[in-house]
C-alpha atoms as a PDB file:
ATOM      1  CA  UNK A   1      -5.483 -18.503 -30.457  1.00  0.00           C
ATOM      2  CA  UNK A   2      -5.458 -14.663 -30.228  1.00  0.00           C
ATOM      3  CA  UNK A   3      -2.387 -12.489 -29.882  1.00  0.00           C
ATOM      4  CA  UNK A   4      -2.289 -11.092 -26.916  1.00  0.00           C
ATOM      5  CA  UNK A   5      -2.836  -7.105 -26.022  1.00  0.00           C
ATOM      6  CA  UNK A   6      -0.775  -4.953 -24.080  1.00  0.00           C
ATOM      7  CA  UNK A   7      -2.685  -2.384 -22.090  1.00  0.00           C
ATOM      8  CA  UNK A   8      -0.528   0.177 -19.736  1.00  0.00           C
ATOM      9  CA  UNK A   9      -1.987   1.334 -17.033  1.00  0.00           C
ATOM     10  CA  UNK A  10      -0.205   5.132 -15.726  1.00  0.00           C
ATOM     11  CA  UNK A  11      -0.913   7.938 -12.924  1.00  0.00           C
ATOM     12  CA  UNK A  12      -2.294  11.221 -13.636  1.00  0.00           C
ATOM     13  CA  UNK A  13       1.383  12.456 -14.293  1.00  0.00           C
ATOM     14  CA  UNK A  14       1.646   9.521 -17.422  1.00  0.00           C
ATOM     15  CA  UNK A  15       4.232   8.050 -15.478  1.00  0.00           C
ATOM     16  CA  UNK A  16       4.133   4.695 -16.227  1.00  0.00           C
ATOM     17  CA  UNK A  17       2.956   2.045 -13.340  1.00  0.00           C
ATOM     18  CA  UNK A  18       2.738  -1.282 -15.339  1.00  0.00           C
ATOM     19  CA  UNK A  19       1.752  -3.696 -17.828  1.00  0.00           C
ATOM     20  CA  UNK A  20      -1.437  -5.662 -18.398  1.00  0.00           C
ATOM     21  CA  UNK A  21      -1.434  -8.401 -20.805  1.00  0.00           C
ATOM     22  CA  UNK A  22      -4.551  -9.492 -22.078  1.00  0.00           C
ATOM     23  CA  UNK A  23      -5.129 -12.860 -23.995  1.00  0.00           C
ATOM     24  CA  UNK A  24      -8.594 -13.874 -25.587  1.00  0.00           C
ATOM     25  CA  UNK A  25      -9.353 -17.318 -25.737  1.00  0.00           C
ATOM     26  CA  UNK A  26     -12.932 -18.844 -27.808  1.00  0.00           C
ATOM     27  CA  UNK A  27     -12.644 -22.427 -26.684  1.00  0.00           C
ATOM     28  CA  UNK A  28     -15.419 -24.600 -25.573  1.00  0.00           C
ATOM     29  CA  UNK A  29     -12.732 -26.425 -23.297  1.00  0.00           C
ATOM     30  CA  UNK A  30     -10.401 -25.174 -21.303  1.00  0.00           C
ATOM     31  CA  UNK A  31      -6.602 -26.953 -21.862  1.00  0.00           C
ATOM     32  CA  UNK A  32      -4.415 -27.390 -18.423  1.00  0.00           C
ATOM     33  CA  UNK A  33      -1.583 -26.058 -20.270  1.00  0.00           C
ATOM     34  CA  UNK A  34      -2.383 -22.527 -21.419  1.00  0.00           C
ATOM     35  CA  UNK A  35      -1.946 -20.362 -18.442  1.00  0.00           C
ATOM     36  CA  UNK A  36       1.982 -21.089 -18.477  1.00  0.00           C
ATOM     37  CA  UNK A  37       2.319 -20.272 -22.026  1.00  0.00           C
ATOM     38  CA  UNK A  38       0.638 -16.939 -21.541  1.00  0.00           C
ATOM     39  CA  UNK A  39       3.085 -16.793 -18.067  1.00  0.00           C
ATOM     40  CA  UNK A  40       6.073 -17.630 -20.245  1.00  0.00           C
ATOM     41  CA  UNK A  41       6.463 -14.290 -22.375  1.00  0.00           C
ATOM     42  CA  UNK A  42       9.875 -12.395 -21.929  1.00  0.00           C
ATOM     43  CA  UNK A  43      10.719 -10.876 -18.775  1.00  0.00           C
ATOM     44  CA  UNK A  44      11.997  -7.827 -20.235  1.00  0.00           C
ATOM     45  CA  UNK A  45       7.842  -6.472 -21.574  1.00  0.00           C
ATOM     46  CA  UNK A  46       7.809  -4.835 -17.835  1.00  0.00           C
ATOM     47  CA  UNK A  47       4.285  -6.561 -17.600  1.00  0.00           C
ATOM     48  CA  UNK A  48       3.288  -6.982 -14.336  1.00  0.00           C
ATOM     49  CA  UNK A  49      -0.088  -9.029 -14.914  1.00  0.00           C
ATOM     50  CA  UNK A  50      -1.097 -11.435 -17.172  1.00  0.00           C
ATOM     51  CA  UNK A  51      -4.902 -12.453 -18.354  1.00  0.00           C
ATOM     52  CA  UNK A  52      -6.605 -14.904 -20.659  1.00  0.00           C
ATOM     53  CA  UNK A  53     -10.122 -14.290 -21.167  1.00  0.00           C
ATOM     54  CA  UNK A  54     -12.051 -16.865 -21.959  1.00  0.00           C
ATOM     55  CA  UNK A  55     -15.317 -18.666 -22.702  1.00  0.00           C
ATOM     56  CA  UNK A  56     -14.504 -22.122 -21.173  1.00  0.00           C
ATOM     57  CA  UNK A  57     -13.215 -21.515 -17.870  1.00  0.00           C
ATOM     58  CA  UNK A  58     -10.783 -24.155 -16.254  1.00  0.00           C
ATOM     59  CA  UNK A  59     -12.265 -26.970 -13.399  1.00  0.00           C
ATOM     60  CA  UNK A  60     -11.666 -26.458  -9.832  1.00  0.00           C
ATOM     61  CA  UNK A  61     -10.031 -29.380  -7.538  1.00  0.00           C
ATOM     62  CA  UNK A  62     -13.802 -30.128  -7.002  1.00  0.00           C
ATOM     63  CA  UNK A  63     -14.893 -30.366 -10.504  1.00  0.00           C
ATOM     64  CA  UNK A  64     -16.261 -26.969 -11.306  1.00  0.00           C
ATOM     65  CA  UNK A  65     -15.967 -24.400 -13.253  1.00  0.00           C
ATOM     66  CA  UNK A  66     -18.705 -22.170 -12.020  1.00  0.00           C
ATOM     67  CA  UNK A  67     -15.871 -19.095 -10.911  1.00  0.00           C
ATOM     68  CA  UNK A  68     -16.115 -15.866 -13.118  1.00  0.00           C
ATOM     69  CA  UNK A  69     -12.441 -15.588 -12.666  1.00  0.00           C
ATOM     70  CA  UNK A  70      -9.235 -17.570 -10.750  1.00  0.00           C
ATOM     71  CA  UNK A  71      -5.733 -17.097 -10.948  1.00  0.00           C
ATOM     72  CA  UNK A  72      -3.220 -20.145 -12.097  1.00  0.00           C
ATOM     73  CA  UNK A  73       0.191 -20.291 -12.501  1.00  0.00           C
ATOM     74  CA  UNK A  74       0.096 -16.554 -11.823  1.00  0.00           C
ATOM     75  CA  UNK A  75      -2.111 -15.700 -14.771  1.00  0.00           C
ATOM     76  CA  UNK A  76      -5.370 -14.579 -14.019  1.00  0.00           C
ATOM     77  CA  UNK A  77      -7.909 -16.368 -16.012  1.00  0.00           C
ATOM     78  CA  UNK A  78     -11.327 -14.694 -16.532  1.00  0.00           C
ATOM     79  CA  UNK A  79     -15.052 -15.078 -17.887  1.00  0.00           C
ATOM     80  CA  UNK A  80     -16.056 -12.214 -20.506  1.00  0.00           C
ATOM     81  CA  UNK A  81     -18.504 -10.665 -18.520  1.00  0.00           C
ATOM     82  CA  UNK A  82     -16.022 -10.413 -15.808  1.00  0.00           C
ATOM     83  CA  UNK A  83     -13.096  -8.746 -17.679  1.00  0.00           C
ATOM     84  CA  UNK A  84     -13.763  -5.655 -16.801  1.00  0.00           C
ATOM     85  CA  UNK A  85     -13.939  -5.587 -12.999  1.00  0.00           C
ATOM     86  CA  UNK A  86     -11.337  -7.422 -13.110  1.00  0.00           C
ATOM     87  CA  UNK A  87      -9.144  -5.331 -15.021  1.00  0.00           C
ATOM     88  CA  UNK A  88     -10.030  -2.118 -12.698  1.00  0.00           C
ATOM     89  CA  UNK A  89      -8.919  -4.233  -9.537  1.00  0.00           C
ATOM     90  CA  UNK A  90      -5.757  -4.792 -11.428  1.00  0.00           C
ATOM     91  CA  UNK A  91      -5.141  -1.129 -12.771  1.00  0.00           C
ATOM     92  CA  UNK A  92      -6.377  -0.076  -9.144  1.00  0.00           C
ATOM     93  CA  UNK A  93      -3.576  -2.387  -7.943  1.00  0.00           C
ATOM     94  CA  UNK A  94      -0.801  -1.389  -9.776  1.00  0.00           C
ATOM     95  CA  UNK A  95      -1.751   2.429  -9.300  1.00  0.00           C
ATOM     96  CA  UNK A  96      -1.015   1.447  -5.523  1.00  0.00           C
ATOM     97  CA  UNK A  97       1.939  -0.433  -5.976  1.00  0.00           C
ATOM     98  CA  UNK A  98       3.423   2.182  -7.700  1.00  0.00           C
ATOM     99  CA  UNK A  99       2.469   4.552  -5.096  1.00  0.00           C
ATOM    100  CA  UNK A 100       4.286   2.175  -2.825  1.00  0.00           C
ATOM    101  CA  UNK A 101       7.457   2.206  -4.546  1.00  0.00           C
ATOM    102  CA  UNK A 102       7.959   5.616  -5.281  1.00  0.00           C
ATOM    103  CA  UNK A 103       7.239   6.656  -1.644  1.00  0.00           C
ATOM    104  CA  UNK A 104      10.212   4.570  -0.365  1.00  0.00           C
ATOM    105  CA  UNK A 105      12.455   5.825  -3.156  1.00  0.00           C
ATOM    106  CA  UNK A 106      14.766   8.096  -1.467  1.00  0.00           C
ATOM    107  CA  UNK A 107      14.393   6.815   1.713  1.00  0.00           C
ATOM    108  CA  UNK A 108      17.770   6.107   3.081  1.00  0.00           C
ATOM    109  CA  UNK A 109      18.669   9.336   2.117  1.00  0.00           C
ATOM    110  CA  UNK A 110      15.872  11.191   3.611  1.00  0.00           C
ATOM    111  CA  UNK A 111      16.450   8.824   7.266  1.00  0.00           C
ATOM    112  CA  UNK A 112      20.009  10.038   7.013  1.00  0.00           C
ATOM    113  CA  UNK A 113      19.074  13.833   6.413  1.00  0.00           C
ATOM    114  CA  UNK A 114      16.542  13.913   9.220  1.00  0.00           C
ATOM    115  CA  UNK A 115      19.508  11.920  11.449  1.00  0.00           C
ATOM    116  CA  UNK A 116      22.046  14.909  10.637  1.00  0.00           C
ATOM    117  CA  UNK A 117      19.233  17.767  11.384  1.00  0.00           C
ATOM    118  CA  UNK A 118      18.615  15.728  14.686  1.00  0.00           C
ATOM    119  CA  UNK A 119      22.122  15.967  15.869  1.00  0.00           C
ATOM    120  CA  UNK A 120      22.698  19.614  14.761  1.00  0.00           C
ATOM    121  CA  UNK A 121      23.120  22.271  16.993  1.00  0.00           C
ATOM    122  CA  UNK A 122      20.109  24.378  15.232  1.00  0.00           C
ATOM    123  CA  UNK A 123      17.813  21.084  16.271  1.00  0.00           C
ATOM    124  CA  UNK A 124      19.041  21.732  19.540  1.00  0.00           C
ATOM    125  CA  UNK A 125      18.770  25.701  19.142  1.00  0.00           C
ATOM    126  CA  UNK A 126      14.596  24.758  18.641  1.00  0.00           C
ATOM    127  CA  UNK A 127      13.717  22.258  21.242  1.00  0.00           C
ATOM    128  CA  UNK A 128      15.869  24.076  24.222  1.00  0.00           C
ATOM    129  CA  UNK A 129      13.250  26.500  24.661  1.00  0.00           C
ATOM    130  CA  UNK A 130      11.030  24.219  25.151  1.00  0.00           C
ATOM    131  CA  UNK A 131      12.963  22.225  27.412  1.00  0.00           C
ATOM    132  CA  UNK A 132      13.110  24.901  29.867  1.00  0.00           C
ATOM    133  CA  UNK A 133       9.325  25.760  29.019  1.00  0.00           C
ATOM    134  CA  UNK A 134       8.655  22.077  30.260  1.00  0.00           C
ATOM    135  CA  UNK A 135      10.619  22.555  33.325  1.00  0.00           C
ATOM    136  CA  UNK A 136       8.984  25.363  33.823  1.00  0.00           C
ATOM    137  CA  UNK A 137       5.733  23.888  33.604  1.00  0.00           C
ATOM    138  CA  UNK A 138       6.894  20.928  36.007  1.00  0.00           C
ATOM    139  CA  UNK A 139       8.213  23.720  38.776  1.00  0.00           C
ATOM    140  CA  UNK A 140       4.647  25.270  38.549  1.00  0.00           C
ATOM    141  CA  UNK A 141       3.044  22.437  39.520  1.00  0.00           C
ATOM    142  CA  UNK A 142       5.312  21.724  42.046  1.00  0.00           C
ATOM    143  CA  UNK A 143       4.676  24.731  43.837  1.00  0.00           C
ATOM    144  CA  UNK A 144       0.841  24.700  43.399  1.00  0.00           C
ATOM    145  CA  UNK A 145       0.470  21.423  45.115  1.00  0.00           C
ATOM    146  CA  UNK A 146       2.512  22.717  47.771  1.00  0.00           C
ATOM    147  CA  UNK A 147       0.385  25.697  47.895  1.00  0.00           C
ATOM    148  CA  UNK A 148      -3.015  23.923  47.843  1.00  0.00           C
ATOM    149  CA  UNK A 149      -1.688  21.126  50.286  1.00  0.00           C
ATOM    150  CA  UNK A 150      -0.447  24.467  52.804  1.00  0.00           C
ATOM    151  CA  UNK A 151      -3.655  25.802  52.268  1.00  0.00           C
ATOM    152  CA  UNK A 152      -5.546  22.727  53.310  1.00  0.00           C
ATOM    153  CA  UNK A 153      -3.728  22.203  56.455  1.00  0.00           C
ATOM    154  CA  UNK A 154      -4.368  25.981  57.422  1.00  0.00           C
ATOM    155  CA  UNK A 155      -7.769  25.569  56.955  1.00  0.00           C
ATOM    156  CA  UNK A 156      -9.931  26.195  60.156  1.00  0.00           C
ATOM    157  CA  UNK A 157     -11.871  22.985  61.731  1.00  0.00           C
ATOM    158  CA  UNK A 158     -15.626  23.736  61.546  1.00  0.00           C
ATOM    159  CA  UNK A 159     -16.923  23.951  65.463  1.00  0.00           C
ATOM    160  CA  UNK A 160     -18.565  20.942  66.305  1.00  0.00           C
END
């Protein structure tokens, strides 16, 4: 049994986004029990995926093992030649969950800033002239189907 490798994955910035933990097993069978030993690891390590690669992948309900990779006990388990697609989907994924949480950091805070703008008197300052603009607008047309049915009905008949 291997000890297992902690691999960080972080933005541009080096801000930190999560943990991968990567375990390397060389059996030629797999045992039911190792995924929740790998799962079992402190909670505190801020790891946020766990992965055993391994030679001997574990049987389906069906009796195969064919899959390159399959996730139990929420460790991913994974073939060799597999490891490394699977480890950018994971890195790919906690890049985007990380965009996730940081865009809703702040949020009630900016709902409640955009609330008080809302009900300010220089919101209302902005959008009044274009209230009136729309009424405006709505008087125009008003008048110009009054206009174009007047000039309809004033129309002369053609002779017949």
């Amino acid at each position: 049994m291997n000890a297992p490798t902690c691999c960080s994955t972080c933005t541009r910035l080096g801000h930190c986004c999560g943990t991968i933990i990567w375990e390397a097993k060389q059996t030629k069978a797999w045992q039911p029990g190792v995924a929740p030993q790998a799962q079992g690891r402190p909670a505190g390590d801020r790891r946020r995926a766990a992965v055993i690669v391994t030679a001997a992948m574990p049987r389906d309900g069906s009796g195969r093992s064919g899959e390159p990779f399959m996730r139990e006990a929420d460790v991913w388990i994974v073939r060799f030649d597999a490891a490394r697609p699977l480890a950018e989907a994971l890195r790919a994924m906690l890049l985007e969950l990380h965009k996730a949480r940081q865009a809703n950091l702040g949020r009630a805070e900016k709902m409640e800033l955009v609330y008080n703008y809302i009900c300010s008197p220089q919101f209302t300052q902005r959008v009044s002239p274009w209230s009136s603009f729309a009424a405006m607008r709505q008087d125009w047309k008003r008048k110009r189907w009054r206009w174009r049915a007047c000039s309809r009905s004033a129309s002369p008949s053609s002779p017949a």
